[in-house]
N, C-alpha and C. Protein backbone atom coordinates (compact mmCIF):
# COMPACT_ATOMS: atom_id res chain seq x y z
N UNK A 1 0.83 -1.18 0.00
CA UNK A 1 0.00 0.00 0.00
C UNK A 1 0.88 1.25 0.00
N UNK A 2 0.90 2.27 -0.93
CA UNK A 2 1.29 3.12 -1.05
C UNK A 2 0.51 4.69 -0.20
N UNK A 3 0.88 5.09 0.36
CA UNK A 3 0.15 6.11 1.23
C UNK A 3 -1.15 5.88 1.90
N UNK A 4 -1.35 4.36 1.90
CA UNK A 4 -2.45 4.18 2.58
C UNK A 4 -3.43 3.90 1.63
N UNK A 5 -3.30 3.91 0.42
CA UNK A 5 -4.05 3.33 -0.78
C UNK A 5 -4.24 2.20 -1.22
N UNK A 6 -5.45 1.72 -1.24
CA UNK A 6 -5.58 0.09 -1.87
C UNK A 6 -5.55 -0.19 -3.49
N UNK A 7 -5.14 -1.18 -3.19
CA UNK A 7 -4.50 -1.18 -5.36
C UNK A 7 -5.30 -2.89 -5.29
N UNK A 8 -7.16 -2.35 -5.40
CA UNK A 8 -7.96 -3.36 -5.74
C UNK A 8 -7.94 -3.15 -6.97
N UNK A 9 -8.85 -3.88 -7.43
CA UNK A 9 -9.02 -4.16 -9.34
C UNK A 9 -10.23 -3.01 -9.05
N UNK A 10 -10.41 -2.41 -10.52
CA UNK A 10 -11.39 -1.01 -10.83
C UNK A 10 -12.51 -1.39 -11.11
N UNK A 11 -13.77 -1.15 -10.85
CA UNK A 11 -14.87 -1.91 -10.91
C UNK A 11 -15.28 -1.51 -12.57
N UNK A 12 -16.26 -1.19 -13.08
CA UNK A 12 -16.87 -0.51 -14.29
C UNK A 12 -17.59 0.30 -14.14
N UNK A 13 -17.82 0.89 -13.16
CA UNK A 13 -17.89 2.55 -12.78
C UNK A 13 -17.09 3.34 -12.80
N UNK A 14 -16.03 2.68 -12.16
CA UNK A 14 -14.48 3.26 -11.87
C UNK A 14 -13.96 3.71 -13.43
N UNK A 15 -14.29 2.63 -13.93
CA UNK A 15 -13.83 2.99 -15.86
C UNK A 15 -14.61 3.81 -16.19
N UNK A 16 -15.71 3.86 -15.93
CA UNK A 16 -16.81 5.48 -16.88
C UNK A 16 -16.38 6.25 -16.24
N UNK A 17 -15.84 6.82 -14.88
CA UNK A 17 -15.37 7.76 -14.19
C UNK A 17 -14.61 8.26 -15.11
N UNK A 18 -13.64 7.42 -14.90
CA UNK A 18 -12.30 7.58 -15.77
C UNK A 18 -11.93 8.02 -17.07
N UNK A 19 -13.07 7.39 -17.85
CA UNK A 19 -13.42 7.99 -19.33
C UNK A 19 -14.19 9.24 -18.80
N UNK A 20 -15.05 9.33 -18.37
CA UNK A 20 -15.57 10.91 -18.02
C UNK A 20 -14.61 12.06 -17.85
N UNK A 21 -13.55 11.49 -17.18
CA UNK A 21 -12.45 12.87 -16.39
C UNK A 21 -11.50 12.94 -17.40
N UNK A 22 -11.28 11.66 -18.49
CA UNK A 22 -10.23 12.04 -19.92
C UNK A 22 -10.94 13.06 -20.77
N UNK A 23 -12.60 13.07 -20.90
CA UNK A 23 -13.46 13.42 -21.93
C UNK A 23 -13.59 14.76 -21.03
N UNK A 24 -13.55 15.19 -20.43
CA UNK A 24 -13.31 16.60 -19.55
C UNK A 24 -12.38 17.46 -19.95
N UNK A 25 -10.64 16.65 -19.56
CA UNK A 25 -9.63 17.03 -19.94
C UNK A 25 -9.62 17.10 -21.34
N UNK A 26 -9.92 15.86 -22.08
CA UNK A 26 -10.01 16.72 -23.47
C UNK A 26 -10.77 17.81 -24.09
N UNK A 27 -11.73 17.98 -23.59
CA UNK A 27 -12.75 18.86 -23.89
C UNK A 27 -11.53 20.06 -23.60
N UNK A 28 -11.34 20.30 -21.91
CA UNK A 28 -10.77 21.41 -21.76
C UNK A 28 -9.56 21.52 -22.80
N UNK A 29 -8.93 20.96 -23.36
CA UNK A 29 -7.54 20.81 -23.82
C UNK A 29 -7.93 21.36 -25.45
N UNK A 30 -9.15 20.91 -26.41
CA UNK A 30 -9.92 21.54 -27.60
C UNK A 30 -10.27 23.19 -27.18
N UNK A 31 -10.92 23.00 -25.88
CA UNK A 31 -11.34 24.82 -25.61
C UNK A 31 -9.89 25.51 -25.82
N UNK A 32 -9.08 25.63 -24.94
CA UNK A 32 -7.96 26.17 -24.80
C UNK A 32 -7.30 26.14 -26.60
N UNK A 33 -7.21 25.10 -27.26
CA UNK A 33 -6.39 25.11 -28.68
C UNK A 33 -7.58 26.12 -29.83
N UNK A 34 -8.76 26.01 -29.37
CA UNK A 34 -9.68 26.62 -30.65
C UNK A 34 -10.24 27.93 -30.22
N UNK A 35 -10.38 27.75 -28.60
CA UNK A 35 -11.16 29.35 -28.28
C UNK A 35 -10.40 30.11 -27.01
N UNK A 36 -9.11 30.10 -27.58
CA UNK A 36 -8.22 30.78 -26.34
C UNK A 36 -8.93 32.26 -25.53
N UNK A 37 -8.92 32.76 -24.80
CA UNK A 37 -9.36 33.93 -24.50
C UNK A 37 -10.82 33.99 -24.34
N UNK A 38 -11.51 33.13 -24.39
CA UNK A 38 -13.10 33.42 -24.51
C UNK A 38 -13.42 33.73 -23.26
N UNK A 39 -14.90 33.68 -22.86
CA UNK A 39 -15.59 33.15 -21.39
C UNK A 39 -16.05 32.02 -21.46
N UNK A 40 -16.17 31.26 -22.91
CA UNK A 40 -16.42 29.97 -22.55
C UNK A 40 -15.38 29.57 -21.70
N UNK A 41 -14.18 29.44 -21.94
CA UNK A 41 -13.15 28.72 -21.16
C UNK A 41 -13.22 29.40 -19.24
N UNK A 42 -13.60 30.51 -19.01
CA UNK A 42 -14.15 30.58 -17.97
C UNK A 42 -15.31 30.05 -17.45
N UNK A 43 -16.17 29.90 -18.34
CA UNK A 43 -17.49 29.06 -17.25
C UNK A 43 -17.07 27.60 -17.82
N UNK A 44 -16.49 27.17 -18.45
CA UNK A 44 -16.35 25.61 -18.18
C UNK A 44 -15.37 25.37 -17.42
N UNK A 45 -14.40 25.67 -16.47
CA UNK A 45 -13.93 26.17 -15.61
C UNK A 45 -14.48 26.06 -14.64
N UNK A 46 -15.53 27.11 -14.20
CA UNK A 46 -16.26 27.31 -13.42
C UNK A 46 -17.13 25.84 -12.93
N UNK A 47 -17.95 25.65 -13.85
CA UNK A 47 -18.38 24.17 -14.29
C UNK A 47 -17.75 23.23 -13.58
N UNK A 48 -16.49 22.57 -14.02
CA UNK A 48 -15.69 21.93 -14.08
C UNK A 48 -15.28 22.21 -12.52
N UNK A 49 -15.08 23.17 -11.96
CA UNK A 49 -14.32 23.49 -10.26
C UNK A 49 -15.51 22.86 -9.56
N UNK A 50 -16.74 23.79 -9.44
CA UNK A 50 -18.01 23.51 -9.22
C UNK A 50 -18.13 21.85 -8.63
N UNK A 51 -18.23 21.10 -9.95
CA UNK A 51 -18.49 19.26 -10.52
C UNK A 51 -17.37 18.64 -9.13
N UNK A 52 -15.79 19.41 -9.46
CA UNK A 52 -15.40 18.33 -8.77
C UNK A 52 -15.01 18.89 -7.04
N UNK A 53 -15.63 19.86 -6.72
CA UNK A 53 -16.05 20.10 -5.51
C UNK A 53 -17.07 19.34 -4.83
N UNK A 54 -18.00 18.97 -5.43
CA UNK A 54 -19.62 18.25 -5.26
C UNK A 54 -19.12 16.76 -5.29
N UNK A 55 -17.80 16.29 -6.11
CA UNK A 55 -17.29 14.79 -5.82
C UNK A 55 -16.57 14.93 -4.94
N UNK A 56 -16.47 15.47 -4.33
CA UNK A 56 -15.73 15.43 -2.89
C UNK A 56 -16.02 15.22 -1.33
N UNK A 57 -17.67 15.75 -1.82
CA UNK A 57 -18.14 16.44 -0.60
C UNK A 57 -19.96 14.49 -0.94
N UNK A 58 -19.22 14.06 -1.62
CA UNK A 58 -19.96 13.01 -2.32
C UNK A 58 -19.50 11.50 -1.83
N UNK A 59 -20.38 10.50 -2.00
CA UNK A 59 -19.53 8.85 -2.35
C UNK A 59 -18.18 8.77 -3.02
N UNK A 60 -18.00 9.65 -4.31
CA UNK A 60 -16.76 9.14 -4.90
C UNK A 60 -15.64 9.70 -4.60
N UNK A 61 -15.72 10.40 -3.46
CA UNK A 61 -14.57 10.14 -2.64
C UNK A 61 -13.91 8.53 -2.39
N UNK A 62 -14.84 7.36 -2.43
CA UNK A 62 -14.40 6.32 -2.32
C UNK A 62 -13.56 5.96 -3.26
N UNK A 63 -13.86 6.24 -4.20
CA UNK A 63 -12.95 5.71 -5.07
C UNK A 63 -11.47 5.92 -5.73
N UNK A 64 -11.45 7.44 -4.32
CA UNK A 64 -9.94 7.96 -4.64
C UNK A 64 -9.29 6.80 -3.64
N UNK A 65 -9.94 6.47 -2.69
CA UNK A 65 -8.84 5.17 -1.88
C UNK A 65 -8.07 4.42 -2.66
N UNK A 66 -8.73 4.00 -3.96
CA UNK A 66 -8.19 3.08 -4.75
C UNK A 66 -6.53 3.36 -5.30
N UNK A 67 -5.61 3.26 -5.39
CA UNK A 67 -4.54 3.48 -6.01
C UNK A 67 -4.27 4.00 -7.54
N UNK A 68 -4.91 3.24 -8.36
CA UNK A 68 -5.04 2.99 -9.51
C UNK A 68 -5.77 4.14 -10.02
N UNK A 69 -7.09 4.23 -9.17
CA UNK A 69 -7.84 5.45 -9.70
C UNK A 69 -7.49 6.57 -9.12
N UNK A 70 -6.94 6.84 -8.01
CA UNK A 70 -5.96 8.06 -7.75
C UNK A 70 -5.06 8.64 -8.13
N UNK A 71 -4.33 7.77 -8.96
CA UNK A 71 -3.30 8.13 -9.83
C UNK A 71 -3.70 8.85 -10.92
N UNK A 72 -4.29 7.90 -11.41
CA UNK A 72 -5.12 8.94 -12.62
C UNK A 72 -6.06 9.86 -12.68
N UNK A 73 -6.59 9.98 -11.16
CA UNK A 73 -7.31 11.29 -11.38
C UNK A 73 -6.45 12.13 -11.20
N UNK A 74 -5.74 12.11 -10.28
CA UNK A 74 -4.03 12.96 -10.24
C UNK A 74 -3.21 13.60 -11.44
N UNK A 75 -3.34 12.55 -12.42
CA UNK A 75 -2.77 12.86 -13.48
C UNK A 75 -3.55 14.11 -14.47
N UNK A 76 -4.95 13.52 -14.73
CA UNK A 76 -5.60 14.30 -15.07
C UNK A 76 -6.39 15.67 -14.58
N UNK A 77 -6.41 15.89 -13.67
CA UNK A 77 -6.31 16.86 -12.91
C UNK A 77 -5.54 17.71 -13.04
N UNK A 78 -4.00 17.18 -12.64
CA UNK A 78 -3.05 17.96 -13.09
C UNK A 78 -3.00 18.54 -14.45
N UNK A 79 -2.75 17.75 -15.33
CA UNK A 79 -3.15 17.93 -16.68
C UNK A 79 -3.79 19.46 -17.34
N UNK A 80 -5.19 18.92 -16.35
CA UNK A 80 -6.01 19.74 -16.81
C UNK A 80 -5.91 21.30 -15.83
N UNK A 81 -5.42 21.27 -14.98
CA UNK A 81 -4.91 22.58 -14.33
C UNK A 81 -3.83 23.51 -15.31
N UNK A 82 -2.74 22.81 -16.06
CA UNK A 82 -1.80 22.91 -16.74
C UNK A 82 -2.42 23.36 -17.87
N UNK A 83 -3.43 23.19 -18.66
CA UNK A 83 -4.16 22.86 -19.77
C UNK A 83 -4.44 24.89 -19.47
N UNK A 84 -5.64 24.91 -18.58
CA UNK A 84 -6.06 26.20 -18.35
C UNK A 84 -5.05 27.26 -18.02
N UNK A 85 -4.46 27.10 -16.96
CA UNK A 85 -3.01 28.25 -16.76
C UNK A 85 -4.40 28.86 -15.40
N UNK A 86 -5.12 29.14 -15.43
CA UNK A 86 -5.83 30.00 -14.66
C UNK A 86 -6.31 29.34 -13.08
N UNK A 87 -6.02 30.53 -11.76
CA UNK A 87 -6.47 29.82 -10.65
C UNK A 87 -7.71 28.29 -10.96
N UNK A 88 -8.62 28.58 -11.59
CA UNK A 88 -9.88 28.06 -11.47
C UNK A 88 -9.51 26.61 -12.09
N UNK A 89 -8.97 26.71 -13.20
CA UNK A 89 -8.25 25.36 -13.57
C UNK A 89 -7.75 24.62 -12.52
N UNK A 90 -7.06 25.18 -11.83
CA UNK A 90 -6.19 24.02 -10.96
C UNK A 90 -7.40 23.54 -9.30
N UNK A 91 -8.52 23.76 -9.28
CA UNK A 91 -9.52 23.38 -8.84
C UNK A 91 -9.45 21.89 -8.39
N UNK A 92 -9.38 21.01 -9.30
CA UNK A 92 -9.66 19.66 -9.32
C UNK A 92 -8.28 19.53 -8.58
N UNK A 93 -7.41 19.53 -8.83
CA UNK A 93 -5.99 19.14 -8.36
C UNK A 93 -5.91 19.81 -6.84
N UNK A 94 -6.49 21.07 -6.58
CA UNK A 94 -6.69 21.46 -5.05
C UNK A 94 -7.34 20.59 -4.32
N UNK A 95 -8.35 20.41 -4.77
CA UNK A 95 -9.35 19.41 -3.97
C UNK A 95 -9.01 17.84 -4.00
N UNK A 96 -8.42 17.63 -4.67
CA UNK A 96 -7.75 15.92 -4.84
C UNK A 96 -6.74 15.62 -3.50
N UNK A 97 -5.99 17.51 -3.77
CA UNK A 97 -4.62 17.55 -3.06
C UNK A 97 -5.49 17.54 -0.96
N UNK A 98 -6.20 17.96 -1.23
CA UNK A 98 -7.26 18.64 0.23
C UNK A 98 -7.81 17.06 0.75
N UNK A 99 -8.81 16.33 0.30
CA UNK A 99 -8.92 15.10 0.23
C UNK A 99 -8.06 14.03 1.07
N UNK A 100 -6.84 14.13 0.24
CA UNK A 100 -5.60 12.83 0.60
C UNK A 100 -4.95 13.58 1.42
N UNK A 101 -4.78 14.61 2.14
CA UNK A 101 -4.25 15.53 3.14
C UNK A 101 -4.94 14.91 4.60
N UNK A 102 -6.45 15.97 4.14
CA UNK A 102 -7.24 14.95 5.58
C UNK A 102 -7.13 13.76 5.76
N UNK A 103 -6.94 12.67 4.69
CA UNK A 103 -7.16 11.32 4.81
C UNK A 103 -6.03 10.75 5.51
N UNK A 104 -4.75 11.53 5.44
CA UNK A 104 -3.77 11.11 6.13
C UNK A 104 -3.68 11.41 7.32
N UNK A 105 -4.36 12.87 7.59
CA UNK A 105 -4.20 13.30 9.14
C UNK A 105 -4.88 12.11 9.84
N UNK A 106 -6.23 11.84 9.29
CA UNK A 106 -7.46 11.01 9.76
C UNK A 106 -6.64 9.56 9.83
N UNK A 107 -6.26 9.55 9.28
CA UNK A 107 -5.94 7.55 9.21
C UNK A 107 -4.26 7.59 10.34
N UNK A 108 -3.46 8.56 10.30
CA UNK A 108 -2.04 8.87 11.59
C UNK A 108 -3.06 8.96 12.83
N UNK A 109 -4.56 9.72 12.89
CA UNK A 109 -5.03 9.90 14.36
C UNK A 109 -5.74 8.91 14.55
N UNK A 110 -6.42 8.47 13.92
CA UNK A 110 -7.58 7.22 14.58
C UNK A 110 -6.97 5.86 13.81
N UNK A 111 -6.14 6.02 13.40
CA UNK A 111 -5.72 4.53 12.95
C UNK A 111 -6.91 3.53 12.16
N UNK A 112 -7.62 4.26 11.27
CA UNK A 112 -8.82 3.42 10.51
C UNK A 112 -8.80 4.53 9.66
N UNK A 113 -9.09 4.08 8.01
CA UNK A 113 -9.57 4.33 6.58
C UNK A 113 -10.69 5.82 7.48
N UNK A 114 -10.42 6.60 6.48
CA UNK A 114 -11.11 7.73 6.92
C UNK A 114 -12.59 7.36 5.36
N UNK A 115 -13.68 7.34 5.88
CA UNK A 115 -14.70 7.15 4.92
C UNK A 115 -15.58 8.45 4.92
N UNK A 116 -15.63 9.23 4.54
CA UNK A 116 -16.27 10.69 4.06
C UNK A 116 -17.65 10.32 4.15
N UNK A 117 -18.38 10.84 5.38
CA UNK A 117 -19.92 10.55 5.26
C UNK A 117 -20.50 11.40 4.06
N UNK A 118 -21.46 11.16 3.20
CA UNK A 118 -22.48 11.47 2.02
C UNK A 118 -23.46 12.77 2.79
N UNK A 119 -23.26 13.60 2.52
CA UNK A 119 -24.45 15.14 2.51
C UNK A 119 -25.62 15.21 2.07
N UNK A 120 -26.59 14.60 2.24
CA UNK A 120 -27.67 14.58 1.65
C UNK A 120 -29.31 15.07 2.25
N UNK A 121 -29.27 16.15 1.80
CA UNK A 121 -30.21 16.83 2.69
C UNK A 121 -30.13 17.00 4.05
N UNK A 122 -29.03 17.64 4.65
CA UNK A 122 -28.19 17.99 5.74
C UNK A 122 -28.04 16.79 6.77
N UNK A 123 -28.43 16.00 5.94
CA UNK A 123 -28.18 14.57 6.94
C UNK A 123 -27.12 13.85 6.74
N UNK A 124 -25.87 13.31 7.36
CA UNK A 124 -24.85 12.90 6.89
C UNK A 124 -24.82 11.27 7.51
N UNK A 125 -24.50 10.56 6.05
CA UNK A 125 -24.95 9.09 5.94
C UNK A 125 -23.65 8.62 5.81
N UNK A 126 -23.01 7.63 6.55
CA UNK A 126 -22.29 6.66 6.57
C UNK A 126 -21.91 5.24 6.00
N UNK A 127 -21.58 5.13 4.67
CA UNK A 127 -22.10 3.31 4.86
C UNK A 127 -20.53 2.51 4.50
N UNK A 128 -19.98 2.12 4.97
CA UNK A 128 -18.99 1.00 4.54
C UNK A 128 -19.32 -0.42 4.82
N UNK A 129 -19.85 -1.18 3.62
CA UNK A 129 -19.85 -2.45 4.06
C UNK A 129 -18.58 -3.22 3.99
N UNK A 130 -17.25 -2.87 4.03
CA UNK A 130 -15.76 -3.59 3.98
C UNK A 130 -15.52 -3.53 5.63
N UNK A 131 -15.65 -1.90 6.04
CA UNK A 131 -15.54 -1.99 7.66
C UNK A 131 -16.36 -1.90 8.57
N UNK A 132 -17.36 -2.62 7.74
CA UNK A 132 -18.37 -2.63 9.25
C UNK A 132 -19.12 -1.36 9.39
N UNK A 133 -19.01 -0.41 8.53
CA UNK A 133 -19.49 0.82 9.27
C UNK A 133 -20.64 1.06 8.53
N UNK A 134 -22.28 1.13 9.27
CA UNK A 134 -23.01 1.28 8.63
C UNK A 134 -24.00 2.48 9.58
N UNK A 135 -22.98 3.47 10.40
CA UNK A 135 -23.70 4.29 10.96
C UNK A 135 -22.91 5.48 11.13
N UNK A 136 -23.43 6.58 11.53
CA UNK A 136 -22.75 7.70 11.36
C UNK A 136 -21.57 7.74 12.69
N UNK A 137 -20.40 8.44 11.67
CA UNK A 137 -19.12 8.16 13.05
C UNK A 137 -18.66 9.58 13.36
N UNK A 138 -18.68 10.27 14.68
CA UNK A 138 -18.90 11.59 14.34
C UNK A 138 -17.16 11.94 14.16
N UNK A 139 -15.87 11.39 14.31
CA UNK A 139 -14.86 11.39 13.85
C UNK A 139 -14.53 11.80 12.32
N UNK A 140 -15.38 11.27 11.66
CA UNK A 140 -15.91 11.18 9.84
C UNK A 140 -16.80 12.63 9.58
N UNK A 141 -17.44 12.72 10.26
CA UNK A 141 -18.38 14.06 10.29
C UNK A 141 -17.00 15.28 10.47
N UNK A 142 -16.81 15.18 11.61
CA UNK A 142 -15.75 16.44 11.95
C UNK A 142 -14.73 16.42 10.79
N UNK A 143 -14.21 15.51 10.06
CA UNK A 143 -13.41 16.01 8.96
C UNK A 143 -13.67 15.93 8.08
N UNK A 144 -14.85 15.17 7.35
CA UNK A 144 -15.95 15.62 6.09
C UNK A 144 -16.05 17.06 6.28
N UNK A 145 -16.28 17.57 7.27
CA UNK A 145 -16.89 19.47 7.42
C UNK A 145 -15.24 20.27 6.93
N UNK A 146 -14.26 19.84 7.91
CA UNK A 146 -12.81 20.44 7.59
C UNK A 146 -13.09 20.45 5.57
N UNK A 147 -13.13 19.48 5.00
CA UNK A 147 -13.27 19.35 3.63
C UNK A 147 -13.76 20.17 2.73
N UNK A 148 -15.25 20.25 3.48
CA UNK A 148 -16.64 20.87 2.77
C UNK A 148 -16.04 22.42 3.06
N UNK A 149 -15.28 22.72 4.47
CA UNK A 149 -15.32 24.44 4.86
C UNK A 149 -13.89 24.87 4.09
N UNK A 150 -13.05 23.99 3.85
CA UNK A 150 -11.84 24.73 3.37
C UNK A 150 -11.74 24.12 1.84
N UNK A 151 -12.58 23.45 1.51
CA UNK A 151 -12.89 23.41 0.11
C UNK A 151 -14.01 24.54 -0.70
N UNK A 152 -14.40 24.86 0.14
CA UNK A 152 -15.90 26.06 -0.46
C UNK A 152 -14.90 27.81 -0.07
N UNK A 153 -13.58 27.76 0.89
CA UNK A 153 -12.66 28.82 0.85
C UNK A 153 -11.81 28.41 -0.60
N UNK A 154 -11.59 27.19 -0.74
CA UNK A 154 -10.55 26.95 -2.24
C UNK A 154 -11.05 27.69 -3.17
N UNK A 155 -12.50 27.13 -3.42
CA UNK A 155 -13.15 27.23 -4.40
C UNK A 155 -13.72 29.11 -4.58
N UNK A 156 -13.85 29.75 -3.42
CA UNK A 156 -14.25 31.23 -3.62
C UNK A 156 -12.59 31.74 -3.89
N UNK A 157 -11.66 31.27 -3.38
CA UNK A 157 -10.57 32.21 -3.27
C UNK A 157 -9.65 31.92 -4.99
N UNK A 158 -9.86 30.24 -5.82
CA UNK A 158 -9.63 30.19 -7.11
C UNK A 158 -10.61 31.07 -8.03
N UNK A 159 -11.64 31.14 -7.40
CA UNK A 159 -12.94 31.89 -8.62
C UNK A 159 -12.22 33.54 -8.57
N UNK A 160 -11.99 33.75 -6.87
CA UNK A 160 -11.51 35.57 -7.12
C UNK A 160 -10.85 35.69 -7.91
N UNK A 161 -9.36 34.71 -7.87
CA UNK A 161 -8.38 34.99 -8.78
C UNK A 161 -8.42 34.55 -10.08
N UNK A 162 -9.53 34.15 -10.51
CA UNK A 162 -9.74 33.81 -12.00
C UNK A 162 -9.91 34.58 -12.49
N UNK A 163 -11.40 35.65 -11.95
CA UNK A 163 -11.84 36.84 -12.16
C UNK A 163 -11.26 38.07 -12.15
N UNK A 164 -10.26 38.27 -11.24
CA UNK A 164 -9.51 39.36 -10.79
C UNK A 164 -8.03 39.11 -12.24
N UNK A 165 -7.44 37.58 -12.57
CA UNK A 165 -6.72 38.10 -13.79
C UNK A 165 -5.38 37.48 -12.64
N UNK A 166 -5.46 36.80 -11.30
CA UNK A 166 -4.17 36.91 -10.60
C UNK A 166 -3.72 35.59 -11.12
C-alpha cells in the first residue's frame, strides 16, 4: 500500500469515471487550442471546479482510496490545471490535493480508513460495508466538514483569482 491506498481491481464505474475525467480534460484541452481567450473557457472552468467540488463532498470520494484510480485522477487533474493556466483550472488538483491531506491526518489519528460521510439533505450518511461501518461516526463528520469548509474557501478564493486576472 502506497500512502495508505488500496491497489484493488477497478470496478466498471471506476472505468466510466475515468473515461468521463479524460473526456473533460479533453474537452478542456480543444477549448484552450480553438477558443483561447473566450468566457467559454471561464465558465467551463467554473463548471468543471463547481463538478469536482460536489465529488468530494460526495460517495466518490471512495474511489480515490483506490490506487489505480488516484493516480489517474491525479494525473488528469493535473493535466487539466496545466491545460487552463488559470487559478480556477487548478480546482480539481486542489481538492484531490485537500482530500488525501485529511485522509492522512485522519488515518495517523484514529488509525482506521477515513470514509467521508455522504451530505444529503443535511443529513450525513455513513455506509462502509468492507468496515463494518453502517452508521454515522462523528470522527468522519468532523473532517468531512474540515473538507466541505476549506474546500468552499478553495473554491471562492480560485474563482476571485480567475476573475480578478491573478
Amino acid at each position: 500500500m502506497i500512502f495508505k491506498l488500496q491497489t484493488q481491481k477497478l470496478s466498471n464505474s471506476d472505468w466510466l469515471w475515468m473515461l468521463l475525467l479524460l473526456i473533460v480534460d479533453l474537452s478542456k484541452l480543444c477549448l484552450v487550442l480553438f477558443f483561447l481567450g473566450s468566457k467559454n473557457g471561464f465558465l467551463f472552468d467554473l463548471a468543471v471546479s463547481t463538478a469536482s467540488f460536489l465529488l468530494v463532498t460526495s460517495s466518490f470520494t471512495v474511489r480515490l482510496i483506490n490506487l489505480k484510480f488516484s493516480v489517474f485522477f491525479l494525473v488528469t487533474s493535473a493535466a487539466y490545471g496545466l491545460e487552463g493556466g488559470t487559478a480556477l483550472s487548478y480546482m480539481p488538483l486542489l481538492v484531490f490535493l485537500l482530500f488525501h491531506f485529511i485522509r492522512l491526518i485522519f488515518i495517523k489519528k484514529y488509525n482506521r480508513e477515513f470514509f467521508p460521510p455522504v451530505i444529503y439533505r443535511g443529513y450525513f450518511l455513513v455506509t462502509n460495508v468492507d468496515e463494518g461501518i453502517d452508521s454515522i461516526q462523528r470522527e468522519d463528520i468532523g473532517y468531512a466538514k474540515v473538507i466541505l469548509y476549506v474546500g468552499l474557501i478553495i473554491w471562492f478564493v480560485c474563482i476571485r483569482a480567475s476573475v480578478t486576472g491573478v
